[in-house]
Structures are given as C-alpha cells and as structure tokens.
N, C-alpha and C. Protein backbone atom coordinates (compact mmCIF):
# COMPACT_ATOMS: atom_id res chain seq x y z
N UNK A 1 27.48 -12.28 -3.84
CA UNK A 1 26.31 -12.70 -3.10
C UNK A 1 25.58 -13.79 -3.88
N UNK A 2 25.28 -14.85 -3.42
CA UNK A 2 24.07 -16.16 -3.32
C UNK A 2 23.00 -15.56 -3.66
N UNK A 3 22.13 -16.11 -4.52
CA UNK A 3 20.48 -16.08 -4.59
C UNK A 3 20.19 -16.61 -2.35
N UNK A 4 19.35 -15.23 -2.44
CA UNK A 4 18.73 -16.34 -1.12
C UNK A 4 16.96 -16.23 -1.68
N UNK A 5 16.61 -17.21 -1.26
CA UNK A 5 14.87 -17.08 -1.83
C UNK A 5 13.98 -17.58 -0.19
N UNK A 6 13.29 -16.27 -0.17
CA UNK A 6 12.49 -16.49 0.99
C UNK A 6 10.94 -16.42 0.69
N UNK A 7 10.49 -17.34 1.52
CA UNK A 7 8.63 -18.28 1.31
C UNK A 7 8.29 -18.24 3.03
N UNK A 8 7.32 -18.56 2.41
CA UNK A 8 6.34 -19.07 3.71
C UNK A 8 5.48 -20.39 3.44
N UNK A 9 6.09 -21.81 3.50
CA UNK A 9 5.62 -22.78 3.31
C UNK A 9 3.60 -23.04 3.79
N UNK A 10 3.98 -23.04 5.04
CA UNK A 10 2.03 -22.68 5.73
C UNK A 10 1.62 -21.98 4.29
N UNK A 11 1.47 -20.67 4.12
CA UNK A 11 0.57 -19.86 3.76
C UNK A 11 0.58 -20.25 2.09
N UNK A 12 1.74 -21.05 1.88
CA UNK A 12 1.66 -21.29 0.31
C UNK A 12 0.64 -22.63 -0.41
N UNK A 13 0.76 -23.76 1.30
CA UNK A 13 0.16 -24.49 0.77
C UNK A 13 -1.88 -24.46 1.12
N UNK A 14 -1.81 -23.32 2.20
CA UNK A 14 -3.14 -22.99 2.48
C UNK A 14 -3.64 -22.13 1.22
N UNK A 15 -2.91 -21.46 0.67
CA UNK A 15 -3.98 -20.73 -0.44
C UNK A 15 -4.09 -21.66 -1.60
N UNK A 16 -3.03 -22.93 -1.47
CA UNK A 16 -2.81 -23.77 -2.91
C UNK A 16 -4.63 -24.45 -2.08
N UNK A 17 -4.50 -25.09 -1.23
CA UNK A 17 -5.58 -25.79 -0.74
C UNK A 17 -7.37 -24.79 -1.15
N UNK A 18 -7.00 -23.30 -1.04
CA UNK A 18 -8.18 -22.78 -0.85
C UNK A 18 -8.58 -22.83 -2.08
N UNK A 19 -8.12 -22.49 -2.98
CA UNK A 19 -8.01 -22.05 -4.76
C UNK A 19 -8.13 -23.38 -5.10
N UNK A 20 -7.95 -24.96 -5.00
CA UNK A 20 -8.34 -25.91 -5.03
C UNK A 20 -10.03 -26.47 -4.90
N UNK A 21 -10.28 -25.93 -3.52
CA UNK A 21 -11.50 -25.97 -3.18
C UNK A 21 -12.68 -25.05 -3.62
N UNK A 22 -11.83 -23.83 -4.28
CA UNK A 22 -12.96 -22.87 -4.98
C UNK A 22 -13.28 -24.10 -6.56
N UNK A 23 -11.80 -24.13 -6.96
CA UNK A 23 -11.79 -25.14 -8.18
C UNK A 23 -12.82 -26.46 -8.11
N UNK A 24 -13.19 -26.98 -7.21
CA UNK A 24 -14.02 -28.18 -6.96
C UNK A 24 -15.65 -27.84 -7.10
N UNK A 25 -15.78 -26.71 -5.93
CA UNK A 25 -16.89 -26.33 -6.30
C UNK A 25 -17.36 -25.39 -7.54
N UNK A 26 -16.26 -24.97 -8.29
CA UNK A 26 -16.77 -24.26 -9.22
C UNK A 26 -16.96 -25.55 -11.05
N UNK A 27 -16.02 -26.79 -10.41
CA UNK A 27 -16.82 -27.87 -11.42
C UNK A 27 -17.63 -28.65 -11.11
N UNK A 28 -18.05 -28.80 -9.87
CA UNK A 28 -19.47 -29.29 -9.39
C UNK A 28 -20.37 -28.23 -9.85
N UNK A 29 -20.32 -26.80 -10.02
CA UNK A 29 -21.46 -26.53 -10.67
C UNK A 29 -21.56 -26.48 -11.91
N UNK A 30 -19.95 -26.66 -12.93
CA UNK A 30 -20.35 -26.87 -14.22
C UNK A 30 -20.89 -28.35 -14.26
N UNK A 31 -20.64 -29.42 -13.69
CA UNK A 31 -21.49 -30.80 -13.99
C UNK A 31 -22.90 -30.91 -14.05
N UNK A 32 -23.73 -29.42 -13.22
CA UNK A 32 -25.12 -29.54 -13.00
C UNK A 32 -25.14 -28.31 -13.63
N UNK A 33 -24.90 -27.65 -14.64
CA UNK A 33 -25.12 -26.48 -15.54
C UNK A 33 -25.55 -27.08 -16.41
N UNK A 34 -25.84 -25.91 -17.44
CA UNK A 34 -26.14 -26.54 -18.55
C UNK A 34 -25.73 -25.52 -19.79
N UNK A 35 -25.75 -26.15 -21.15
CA UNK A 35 -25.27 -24.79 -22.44
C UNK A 35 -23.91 -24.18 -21.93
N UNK A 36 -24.00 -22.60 -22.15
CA UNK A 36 -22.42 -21.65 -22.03
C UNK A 36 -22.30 -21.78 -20.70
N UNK A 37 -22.95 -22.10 -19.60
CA UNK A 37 -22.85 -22.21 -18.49
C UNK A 37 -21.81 -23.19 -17.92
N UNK A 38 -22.52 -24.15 -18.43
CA UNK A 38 -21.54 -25.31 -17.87
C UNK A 38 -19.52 -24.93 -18.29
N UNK A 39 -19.64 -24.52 -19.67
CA UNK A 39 -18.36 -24.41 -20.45
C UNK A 39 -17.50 -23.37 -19.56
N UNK A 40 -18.50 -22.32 -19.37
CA UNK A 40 -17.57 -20.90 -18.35
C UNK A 40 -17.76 -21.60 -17.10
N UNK A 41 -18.16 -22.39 -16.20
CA UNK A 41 -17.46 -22.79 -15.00
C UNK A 41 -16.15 -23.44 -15.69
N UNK A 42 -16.57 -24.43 -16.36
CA UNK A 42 -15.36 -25.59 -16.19
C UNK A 42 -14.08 -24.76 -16.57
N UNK A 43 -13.75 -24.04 -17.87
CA UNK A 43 -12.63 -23.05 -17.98
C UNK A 43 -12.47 -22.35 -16.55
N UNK A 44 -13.26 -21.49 -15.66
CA UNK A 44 -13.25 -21.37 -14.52
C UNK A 44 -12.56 -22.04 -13.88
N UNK A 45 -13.37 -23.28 -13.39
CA UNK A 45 -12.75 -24.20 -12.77
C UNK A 45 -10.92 -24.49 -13.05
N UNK A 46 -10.64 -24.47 -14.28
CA UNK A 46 -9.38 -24.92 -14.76
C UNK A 46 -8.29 -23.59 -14.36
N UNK A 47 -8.79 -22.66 -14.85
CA UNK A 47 -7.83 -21.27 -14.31
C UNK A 47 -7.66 -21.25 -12.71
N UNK A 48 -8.93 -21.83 -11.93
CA UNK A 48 -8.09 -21.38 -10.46
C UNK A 48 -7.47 -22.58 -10.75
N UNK A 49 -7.21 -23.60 -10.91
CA UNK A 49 -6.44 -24.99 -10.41
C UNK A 49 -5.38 -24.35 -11.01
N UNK A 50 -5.01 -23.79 -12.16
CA UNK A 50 -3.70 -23.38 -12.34
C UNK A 50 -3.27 -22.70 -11.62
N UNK A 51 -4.30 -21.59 -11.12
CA UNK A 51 -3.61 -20.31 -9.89
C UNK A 51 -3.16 -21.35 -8.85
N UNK A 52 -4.32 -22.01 -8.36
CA UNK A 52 -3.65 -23.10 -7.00
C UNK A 52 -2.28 -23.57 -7.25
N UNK A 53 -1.80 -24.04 -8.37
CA UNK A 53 -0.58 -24.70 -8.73
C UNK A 53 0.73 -23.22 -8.43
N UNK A 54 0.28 -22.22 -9.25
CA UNK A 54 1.49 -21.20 -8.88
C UNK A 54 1.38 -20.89 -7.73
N UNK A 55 0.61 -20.70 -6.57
CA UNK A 55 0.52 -20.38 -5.42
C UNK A 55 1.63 -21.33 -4.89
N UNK A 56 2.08 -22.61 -5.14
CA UNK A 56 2.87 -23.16 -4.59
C UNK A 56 4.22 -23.02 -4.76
N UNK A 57 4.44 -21.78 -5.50
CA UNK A 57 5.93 -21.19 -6.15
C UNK A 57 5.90 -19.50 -5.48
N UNK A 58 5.03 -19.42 -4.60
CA UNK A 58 5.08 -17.77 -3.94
C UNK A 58 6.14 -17.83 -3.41
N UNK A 59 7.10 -16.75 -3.75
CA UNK A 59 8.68 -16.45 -3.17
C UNK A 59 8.75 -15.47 -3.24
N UNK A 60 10.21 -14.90 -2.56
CA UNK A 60 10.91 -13.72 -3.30
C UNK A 60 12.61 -13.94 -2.98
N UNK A 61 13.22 -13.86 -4.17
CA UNK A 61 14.56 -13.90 -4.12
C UNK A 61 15.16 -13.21 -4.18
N UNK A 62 16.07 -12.84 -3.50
CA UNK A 62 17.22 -11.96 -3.54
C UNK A 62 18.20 -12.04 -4.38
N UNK A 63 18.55 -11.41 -5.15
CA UNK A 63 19.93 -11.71 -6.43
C UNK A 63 20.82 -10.44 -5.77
N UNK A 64 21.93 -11.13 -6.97
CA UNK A 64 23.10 -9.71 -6.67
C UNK A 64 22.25 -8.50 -7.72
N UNK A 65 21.29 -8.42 -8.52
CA UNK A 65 21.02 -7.67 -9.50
C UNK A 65 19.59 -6.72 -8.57
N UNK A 66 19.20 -7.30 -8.07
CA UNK A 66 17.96 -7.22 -7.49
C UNK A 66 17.21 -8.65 -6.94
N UNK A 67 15.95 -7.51 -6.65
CA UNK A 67 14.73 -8.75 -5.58
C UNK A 67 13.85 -9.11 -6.79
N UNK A 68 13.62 -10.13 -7.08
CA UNK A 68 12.68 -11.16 -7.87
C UNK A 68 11.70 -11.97 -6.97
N UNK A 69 10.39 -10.87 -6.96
CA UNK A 69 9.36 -11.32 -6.62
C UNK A 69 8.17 -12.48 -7.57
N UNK A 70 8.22 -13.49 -7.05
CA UNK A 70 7.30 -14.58 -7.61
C UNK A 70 5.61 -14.36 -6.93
N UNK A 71 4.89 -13.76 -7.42
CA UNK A 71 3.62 -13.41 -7.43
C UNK A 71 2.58 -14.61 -7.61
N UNK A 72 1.46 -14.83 -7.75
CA UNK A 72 0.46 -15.46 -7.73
C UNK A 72 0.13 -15.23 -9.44
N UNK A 73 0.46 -14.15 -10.27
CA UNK A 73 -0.28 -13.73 -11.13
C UNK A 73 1.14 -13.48 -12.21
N UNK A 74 2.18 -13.77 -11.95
CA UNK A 74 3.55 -13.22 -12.47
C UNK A 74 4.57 -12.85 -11.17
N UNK A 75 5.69 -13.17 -12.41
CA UNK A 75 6.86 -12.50 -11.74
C UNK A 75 7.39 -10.74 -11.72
N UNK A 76 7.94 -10.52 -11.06
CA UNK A 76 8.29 -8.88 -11.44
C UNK A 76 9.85 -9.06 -10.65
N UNK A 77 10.88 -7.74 -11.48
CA UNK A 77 12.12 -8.18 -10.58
C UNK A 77 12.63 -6.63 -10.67
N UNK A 78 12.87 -6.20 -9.27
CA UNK A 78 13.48 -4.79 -9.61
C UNK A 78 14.72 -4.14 -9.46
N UNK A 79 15.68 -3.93 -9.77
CA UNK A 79 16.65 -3.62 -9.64
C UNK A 79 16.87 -3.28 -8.33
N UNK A 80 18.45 -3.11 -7.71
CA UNK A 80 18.41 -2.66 -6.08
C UNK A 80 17.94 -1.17 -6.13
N UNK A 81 18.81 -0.63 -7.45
CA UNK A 81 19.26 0.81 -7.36
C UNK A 81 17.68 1.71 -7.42
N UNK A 82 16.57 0.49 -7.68
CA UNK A 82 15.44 1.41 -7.66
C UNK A 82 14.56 1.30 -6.41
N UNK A 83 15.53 0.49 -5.35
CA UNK A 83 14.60 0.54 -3.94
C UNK A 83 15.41 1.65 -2.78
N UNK A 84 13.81 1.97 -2.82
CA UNK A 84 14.91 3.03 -1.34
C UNK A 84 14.79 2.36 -0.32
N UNK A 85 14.29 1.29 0.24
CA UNK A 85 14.35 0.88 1.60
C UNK A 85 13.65 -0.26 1.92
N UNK A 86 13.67 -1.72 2.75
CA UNK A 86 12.55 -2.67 2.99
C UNK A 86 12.35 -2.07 4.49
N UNK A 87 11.00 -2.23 4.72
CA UNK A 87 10.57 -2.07 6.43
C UNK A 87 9.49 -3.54 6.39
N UNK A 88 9.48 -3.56 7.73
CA UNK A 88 8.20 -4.19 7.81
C UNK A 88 7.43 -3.04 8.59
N UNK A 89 6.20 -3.47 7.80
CA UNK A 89 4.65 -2.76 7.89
C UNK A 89 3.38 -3.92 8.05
N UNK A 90 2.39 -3.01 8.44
CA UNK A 90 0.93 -4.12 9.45
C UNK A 90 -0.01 -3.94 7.78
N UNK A 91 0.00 -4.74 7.72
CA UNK A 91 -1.46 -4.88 6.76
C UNK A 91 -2.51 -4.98 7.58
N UNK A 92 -3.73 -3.90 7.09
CA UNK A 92 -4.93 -3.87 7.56
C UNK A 92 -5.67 -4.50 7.02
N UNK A 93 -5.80 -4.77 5.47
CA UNK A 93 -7.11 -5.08 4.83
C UNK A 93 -6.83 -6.83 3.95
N UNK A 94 -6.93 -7.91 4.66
CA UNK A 94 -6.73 -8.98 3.73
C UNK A 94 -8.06 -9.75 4.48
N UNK A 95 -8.34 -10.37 3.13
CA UNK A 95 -9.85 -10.94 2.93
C UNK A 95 -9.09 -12.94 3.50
N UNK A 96 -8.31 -12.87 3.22
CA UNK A 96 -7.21 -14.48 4.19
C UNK A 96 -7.62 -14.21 5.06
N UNK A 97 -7.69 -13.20 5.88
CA UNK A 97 -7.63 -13.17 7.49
C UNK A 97 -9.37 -12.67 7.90
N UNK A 98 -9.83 -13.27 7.79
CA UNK A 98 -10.92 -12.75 8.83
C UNK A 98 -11.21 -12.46 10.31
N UNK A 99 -10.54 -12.67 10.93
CA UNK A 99 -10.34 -12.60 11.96
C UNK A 99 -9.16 -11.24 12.60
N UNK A 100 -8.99 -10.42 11.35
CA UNK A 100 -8.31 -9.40 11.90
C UNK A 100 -8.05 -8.51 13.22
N UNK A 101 -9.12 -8.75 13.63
CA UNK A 101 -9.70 -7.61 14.81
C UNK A 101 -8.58 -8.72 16.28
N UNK A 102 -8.50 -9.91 16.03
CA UNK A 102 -7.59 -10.70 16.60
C UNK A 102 -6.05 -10.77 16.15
N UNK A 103 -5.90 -10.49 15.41
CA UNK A 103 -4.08 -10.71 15.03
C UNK A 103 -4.14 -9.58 14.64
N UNK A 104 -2.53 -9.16 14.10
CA UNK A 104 -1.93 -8.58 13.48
C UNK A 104 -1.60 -9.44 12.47
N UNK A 105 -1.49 -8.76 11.12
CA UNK A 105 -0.48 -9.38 9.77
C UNK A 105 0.63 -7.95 9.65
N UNK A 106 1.96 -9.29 9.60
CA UNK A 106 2.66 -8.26 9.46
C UNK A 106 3.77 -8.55 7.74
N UNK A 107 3.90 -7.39 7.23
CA UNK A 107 4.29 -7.78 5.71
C UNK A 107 5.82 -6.44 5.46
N UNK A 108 6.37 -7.34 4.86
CA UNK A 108 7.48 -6.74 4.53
C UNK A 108 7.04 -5.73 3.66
N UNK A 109 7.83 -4.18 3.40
CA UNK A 109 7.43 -3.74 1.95
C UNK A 109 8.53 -2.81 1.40
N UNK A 110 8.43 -3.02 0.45
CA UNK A 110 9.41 -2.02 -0.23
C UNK A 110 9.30 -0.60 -1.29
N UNK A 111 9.96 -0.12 -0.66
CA UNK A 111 9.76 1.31 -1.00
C UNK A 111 10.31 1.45 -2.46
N UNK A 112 9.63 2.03 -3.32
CA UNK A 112 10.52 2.13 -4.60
C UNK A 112 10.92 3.84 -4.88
N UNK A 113 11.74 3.90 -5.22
CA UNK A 113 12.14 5.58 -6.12
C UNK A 113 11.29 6.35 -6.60
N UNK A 114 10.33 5.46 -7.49
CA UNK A 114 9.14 6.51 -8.18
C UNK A 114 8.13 6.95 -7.15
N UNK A 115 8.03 6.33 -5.59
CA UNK A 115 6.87 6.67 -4.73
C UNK A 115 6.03 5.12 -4.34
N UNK A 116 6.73 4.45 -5.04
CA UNK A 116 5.71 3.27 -5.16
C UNK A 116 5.98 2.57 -3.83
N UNK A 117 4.50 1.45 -3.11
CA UNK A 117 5.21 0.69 -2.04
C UNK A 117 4.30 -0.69 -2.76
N UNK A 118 5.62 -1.67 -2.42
CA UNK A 118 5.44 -2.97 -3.34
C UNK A 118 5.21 -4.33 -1.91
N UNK A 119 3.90 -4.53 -1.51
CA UNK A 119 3.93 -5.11 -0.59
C UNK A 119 4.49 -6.90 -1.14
N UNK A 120 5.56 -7.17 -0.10
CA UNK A 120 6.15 -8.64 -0.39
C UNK A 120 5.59 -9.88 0.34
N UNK A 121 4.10 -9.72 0.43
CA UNK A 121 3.22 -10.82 0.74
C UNK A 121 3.66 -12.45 1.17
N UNK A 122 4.72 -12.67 -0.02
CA UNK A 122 5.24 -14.14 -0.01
C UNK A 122 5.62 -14.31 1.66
N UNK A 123 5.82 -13.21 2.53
CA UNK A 123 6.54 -13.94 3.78
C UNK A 123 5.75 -13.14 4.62
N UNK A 124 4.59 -13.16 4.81
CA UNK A 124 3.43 -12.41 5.83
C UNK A 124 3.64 -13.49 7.12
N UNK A 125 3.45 -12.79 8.07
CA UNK A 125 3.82 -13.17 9.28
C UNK A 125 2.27 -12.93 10.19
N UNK A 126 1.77 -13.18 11.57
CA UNK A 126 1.17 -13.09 12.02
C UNK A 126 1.39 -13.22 13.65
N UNK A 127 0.81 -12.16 14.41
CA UNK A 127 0.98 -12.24 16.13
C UNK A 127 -0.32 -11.74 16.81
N UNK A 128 -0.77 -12.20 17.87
CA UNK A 128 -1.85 -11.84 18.57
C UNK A 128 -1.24 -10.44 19.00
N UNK A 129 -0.50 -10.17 19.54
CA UNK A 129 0.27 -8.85 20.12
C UNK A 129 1.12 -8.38 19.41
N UNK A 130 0.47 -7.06 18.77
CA UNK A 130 1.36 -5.61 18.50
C UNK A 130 2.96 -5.95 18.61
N UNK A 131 2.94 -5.83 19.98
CA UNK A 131 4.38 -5.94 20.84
C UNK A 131 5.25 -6.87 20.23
N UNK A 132 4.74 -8.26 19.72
CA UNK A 132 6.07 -9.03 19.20
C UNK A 132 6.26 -8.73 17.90
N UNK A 133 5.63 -7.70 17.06
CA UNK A 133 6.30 -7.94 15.58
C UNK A 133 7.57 -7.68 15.30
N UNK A 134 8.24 -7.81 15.95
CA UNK A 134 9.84 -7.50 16.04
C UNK A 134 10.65 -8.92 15.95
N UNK A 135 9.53 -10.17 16.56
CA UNK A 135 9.96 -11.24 16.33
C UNK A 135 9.68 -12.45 15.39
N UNK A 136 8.72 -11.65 14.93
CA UNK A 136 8.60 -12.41 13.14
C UNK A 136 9.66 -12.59 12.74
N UNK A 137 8.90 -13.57 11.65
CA UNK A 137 9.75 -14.27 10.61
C UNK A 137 10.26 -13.09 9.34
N UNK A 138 8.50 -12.04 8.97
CA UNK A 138 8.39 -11.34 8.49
C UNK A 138 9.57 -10.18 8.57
N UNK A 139 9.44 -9.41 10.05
CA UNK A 139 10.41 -8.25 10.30
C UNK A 139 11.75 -9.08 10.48
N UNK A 140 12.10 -10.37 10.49
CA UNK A 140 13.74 -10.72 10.49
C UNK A 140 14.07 -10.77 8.57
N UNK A 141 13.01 -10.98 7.93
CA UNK A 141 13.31 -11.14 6.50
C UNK A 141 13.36 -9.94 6.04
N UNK A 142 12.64 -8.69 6.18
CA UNK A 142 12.85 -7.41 5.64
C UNK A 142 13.74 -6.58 6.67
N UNK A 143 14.39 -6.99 7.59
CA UNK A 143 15.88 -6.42 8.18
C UNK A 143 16.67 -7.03 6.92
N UNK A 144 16.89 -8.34 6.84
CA UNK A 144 17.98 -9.01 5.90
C UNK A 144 17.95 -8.49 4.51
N UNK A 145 16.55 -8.59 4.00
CA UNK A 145 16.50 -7.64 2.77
C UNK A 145 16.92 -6.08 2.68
N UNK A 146 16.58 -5.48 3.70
CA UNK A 146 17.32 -4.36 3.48
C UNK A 146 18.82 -4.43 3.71
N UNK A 147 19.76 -4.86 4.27
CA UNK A 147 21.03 -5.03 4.30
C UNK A 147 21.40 -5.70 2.80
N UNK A 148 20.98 -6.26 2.94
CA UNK A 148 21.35 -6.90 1.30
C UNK A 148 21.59 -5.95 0.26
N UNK A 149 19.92 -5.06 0.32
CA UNK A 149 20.11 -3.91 -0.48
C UNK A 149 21.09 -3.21 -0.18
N UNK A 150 21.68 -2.47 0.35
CA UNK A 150 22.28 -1.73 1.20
C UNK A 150 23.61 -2.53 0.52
N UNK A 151 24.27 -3.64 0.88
CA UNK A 151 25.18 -3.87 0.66
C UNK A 151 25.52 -4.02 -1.03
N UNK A 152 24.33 -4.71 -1.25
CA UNK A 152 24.35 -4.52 -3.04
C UNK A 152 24.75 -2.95 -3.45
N UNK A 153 24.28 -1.84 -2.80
CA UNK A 153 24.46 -0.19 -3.60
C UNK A 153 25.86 0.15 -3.39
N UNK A 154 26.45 -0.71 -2.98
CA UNK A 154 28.04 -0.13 -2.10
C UNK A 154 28.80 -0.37 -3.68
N UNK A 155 29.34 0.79 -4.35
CA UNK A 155 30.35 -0.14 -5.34
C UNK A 155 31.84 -0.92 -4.39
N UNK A 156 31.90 -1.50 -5.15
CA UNK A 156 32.96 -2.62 -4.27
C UNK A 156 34.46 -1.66 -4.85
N UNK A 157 35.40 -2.31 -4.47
CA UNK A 157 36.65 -1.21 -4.12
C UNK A 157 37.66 -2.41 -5.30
C-alpha cells in the first residue's frame, strides 16, 4: 500500500487566514502598548503566525504502518493494530461554526483499543441536511480509512 494523505484544502486555508488575522490584530495592539505589554503581544502575535503557517499542513495519512495525523499543534501516528474502527460521527461543539443550529459538521473518528476516540478534524465536512451525510467528502474518507485498516490487519499469505 501507497501513503494516501487526505486534507481539506477550504478549511486549511480559512483557519490559516483566521489565525493570521488574530496575528494582525494582536500586533496592532503591541504597536500601541507599552513596557511587558507590548513584548507579550508581539511574541503573541508571532506564535499564532506560526500556528497560521502549520494550519496549512492539516492532513492525515494513511501508511502501510498506520494513520499519521498532522495536527495544528503536532503530529501523532498510531499504529493500525491499535484502531478498532473509523466511522463518521456529527460534531456538536466547534467554536469555527457558529452557525451550528444550521448545518451539520460531520468528522471522521477513530476508535482506539484503550477506549479512546481520536476525532480526525483534517477532513470535516459540512451539510444543511442530516440526510446527506452519507455523501460527504468526510463519510467517503472514513469508509476508505477503515478498509485500509481492515486490509492493513489481514497478515498477507
């Protein structure tokens, strides 16, 4: 098996854009600060522009070893043999979406062995109607991820 690496271009370059714009206004207020003030925006300022920059590397790849999730904050990569399953599932609570009460977000997630569920954000999907999350981008990427898994646990003959 191929690395396959799946993103969501939209949502990578909207949070690079948002974390940009926190970054702007947070050195417009170190320029009109003054003393430790000014110094803790501008470091401020500089840490989101770096977050903005990794936001534009949000992925998750599939290996023959495991899924290598590219995070906002780090990478993490977990073996197959420690996932029991990908589904897609509805996220209720994201502060991106204000407008919840109008869409659905729908997010891949994966179940781990110890109990854990590891939501895979990088490919969040969105529908006015319940009814189509079957035709996301989201629920076609965590069908494929779970087969993958699935086919990765098979020892080969």
């Amino acid at each position: 098996m191929d690395e396959r690496s799946y993103h969501n271009p939209g949502r990578r370059v909207f949070l690079c854009l948002g974390f940009l714009l926190l970054a702007v206004i947070l050195g417009g207020g170190a320029a009109f600060a003054t003393g430790g003030g000014r110094i803790a925006l501008a470091v401020l300022a500089v840490l989101v522009v770096l977050l903005a920059l990794r936001t534009l590397f949000l992925r998750i790849v599939a290996t023959p070893a495991g899924l290598r999730v590219h995070g906002a904050l780090g990478n993490r990569t977990i073996p197959w043999n420690e996932i029991q399953r990908i589904e897609l599932g509805r996220e209720s609570v994201n502060s991106m979406n204000p407008l919840m009460i109008f869409t659905n977000q729908w997010v891949p997630f994966a179940y781990l062995v110890g109990g854990q569920k590891l939501k895979l954000s990088a490919v969040t999907s969105y529908t006015l109607r319940e009814a189509t999350r079957d035709t996301t981008a989201a629920a076609r990427i965590a069908a494929e991820l779970d087969q993958i898994r699935v086919h990765a646990q098979v020892p080969a003959h």
